[in-house]
Protein backbone atom coordinates (compact mmCIF):
# COMPACT_ATOMS: atom_id res chain seq x y z
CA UNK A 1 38.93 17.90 0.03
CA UNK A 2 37.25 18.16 3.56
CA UNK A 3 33.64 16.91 2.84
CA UNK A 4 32.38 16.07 6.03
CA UNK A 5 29.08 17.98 7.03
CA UNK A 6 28.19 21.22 8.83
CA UNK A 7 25.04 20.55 10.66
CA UNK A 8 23.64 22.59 13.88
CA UNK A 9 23.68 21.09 17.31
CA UNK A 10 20.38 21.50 18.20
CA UNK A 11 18.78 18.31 17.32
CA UNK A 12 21.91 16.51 15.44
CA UNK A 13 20.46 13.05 15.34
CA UNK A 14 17.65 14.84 13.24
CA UNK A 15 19.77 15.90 11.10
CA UNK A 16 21.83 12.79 10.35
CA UNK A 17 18.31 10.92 10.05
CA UNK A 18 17.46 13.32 7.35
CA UNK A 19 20.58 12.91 5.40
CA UNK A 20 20.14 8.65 5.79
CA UNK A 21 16.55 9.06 4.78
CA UNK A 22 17.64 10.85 1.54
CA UNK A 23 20.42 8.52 1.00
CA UNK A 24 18.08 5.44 1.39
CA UNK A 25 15.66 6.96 -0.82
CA UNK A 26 18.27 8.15 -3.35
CA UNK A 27 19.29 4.45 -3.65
CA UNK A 28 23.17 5.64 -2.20
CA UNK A 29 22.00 2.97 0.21
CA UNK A 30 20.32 0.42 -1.23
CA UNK A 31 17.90 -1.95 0.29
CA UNK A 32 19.44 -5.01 2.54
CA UNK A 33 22.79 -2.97 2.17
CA UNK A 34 24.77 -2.75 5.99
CA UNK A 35 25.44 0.49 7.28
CA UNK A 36 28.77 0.76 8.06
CA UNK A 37 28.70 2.94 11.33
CA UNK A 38 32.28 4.59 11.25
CA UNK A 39 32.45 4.86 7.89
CA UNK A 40 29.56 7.41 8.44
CA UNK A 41 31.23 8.88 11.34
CA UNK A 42 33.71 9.55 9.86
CA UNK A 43 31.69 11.03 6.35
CA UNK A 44 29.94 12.99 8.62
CA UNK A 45 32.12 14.03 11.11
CA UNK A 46 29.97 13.24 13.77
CA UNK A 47 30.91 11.03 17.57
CA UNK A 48 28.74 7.38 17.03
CA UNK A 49 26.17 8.86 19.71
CA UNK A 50 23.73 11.15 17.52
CA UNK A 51 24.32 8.25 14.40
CA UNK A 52 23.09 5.83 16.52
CA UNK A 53 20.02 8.26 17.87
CA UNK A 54 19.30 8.62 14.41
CA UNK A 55 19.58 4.54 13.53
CA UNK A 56 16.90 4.17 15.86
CA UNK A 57 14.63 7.33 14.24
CA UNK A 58 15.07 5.76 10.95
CA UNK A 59 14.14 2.09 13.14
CA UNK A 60 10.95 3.40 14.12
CA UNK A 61 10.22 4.37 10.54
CA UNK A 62 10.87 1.12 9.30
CA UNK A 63 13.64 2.34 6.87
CA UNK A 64 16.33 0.26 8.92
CA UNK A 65 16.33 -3.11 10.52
CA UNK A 66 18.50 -3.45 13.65
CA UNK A 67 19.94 -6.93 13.84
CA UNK A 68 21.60 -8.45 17.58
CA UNK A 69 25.69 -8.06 16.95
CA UNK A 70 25.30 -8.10 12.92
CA UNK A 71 24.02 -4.13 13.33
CA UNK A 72 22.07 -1.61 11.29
CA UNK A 73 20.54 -2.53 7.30
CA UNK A 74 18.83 -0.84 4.98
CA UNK A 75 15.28 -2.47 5.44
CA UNK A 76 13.90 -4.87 2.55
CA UNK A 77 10.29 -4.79 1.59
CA UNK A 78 9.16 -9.05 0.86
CA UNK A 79 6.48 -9.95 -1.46
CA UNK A 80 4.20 -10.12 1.82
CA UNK A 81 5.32 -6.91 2.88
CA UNK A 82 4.48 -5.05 0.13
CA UNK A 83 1.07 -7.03 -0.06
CA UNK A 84 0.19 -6.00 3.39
CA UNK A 85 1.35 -2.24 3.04
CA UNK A 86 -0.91 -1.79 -0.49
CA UNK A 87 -3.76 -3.61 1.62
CA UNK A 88 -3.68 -1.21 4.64
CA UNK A 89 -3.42 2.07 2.03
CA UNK A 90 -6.60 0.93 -0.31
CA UNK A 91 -8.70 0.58 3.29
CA UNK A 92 -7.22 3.75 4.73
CA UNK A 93 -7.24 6.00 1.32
CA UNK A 94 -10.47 4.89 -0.07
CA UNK A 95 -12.19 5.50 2.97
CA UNK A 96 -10.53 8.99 3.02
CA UNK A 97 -11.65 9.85 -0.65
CA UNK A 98 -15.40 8.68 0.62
CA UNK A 99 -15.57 11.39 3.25
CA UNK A 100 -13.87 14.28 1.07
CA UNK A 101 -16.25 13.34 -1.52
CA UNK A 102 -19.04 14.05 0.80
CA UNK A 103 -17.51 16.96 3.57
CA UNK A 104 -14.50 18.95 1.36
CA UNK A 105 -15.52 22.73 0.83
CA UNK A 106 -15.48 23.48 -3.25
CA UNK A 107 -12.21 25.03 -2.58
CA UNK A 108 -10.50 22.16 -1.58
CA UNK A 109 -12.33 19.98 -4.16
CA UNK A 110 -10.64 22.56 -6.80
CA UNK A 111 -7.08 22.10 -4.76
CA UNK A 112 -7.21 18.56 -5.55
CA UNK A 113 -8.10 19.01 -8.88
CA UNK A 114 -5.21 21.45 -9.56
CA UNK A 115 -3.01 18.67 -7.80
CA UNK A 116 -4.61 16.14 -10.62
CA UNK A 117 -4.12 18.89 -13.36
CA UNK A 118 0.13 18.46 -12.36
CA UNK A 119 0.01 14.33 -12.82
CA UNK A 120 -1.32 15.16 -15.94
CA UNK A 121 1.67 17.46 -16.74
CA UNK A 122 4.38 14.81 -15.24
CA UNK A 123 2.86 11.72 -16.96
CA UNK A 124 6.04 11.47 -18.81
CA UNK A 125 8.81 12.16 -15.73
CA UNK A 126 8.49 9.62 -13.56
CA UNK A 127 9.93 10.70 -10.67
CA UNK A 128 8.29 13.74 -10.92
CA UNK A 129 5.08 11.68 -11.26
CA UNK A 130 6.12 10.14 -8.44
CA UNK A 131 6.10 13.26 -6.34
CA UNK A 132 3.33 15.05 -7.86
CA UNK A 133 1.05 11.80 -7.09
CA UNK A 134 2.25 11.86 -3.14
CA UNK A 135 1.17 15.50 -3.15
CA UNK A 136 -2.10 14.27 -4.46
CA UNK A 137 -2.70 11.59 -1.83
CA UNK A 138 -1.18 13.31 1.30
CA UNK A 139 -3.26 16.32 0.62
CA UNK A 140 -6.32 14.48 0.34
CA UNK A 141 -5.44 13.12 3.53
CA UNK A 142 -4.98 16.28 5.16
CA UNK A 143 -8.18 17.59 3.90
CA UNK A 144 -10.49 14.70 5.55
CA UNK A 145 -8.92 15.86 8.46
CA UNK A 146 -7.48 12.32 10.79
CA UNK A 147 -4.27 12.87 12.31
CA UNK A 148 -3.82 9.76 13.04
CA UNK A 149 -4.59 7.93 9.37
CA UNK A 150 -1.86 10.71 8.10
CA UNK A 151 0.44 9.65 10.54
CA UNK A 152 -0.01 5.75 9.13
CA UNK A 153 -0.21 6.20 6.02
CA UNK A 154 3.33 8.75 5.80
CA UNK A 155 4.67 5.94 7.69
CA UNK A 156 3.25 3.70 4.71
CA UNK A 157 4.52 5.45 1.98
CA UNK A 158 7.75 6.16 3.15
CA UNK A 159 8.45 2.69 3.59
CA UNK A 160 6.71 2.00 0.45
CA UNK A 161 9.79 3.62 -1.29
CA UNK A 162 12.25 0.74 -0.25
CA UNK A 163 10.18 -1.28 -2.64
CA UNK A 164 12.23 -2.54 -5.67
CA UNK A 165 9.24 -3.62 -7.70
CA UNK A 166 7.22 0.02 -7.31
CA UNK A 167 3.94 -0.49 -9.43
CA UNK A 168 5.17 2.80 -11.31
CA UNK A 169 8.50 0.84 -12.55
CA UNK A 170 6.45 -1.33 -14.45
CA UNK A 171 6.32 -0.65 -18.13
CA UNK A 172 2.84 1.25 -19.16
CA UNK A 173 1.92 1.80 -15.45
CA UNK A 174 1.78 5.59 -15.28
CA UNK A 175 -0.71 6.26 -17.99
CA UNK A 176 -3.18 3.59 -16.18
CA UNK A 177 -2.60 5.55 -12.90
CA UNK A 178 -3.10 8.54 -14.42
CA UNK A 179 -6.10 7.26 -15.88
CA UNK A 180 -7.75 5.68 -12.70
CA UNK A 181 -6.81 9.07 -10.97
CA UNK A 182 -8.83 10.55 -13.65
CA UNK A 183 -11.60 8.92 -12.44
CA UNK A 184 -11.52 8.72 -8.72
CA UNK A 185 -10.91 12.72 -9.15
CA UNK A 186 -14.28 12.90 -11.11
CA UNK A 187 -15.99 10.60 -8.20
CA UNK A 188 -14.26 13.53 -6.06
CA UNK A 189 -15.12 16.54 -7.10
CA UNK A 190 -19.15 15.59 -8.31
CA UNK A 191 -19.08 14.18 -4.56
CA UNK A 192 -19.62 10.69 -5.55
CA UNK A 193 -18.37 9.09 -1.91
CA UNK A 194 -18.95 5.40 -2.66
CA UNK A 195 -17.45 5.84 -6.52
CA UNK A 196 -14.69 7.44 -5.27
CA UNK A 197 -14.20 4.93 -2.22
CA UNK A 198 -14.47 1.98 -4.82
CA UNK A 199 -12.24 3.95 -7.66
CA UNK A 200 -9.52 4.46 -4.73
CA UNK A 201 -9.25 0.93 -3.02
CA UNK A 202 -9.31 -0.04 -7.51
CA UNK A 203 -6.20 2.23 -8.07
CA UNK A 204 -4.58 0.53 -5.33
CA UNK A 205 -5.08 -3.28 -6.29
CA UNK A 206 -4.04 -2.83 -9.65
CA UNK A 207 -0.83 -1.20 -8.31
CA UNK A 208 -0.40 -4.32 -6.10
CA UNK A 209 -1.00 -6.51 -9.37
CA UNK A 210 1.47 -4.63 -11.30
CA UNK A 211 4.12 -4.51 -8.36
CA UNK A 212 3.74 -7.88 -7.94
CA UNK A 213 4.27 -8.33 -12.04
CA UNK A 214 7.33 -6.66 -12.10
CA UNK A 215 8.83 -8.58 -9.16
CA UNK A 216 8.21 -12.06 -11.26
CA UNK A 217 11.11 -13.64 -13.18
CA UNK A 218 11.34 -12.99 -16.54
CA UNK A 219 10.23 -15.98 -18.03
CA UNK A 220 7.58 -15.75 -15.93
């Protein structure tokens, strides 16, 4: 059975990025795992020119770690990584909610509370929790309006997913997520900006806490 791809030409490397990014995030390639080049190539039935191109997209993302003769590897997130990643979102996110609280028109307010109204749906699906709460974030970000904190904080979260020890994984997490986003969407909406600045950088320390829980041995 032939099952190598059919992808345009225009902009191949974007295309084999794609497929890598879904394969990293669909665990097929797990974190710290080497990417074997011509095994791809050959998968893929694609020359080692636009796999490479796309090594180095995926680089830049932080998703893979080039290393001198050894080659290309899944990217792993350390204890310290993960700190400093949930450190940089609470500063960049709950300033975010402060200014939405205090410049969003009631329309987008309502948006964001429709986007609440579908973590309260997927409480029980975790992955689609998972999504549903991205939607949530990103589109607050896009309603306060800086390009350039969405750019970091996509960057963030998609190199948040590498982490084995997600907050959500940890037994009992979702229902105190949903219940701090319960909250900072109150602080929100009744244009609260220093609640909802305090109830955002809150939502993210306890998910560092509980990420940091799950990572811990056993007997800990």
């Amino acid at each position: 059975m032939n099952t190598r791809l059919s992808l345009a030409p225009r902009a191949l490397y974007q295309e084999v990025a794609e497929r890598l990014r879904q394969q990293i995030f669909g665990r097929e390639l797990e974190p710290g795992a080497w990417i074997d080049e011509l095994k791809l190539c050959a998968e893929l039935g694609i020359s080692r020119t636009p796999l490479r191109e796309a090594l180095k997209v995926l680089a830049a993302e932080g998703l893979v770690t080039m290393k001198v003769r050894r080659g290309a590897y899944v990217t792993e997130m350390s204890e310290r990584d993960v700190r400093e990643a949930y450190q940089l979102l609470a500063l960049l996110e709950s300033d975010a909610a402060a200014r939405v609280a205090a410049v969003a028109a009631d329309a987008e307010l309502a948006e964001l509370q429709l986007l609440h109204d579908q973590l309260e749906h997927q409480v029980k699906e975790r992955d689609a929790f998972f999504a549903a709460n991205e939607r949530f974030h990103l589109r607050l970000l896009e309603i306060e309006g800086n390009r350039w904190r969405q750019q970091i904080v996509t960057d963030l979260r998609r190199v948040m997913k590498l982490n084995r020890h997600h907050s959500l994984f940890k037994q009992g997490r979702l229902d105190e997520s949903l219940a701090e986003h319960r909250a900072l969407i109150a602080a929100i909406t009744q244009r609260q900006g220093g609640d909802a600045a305090r109830l955002m950088r809150a939502h993210f320390d306890n998910g560092l806490a509980a990420a940091a829980n799950s990572a811990a041995p056993a007997s800990a």
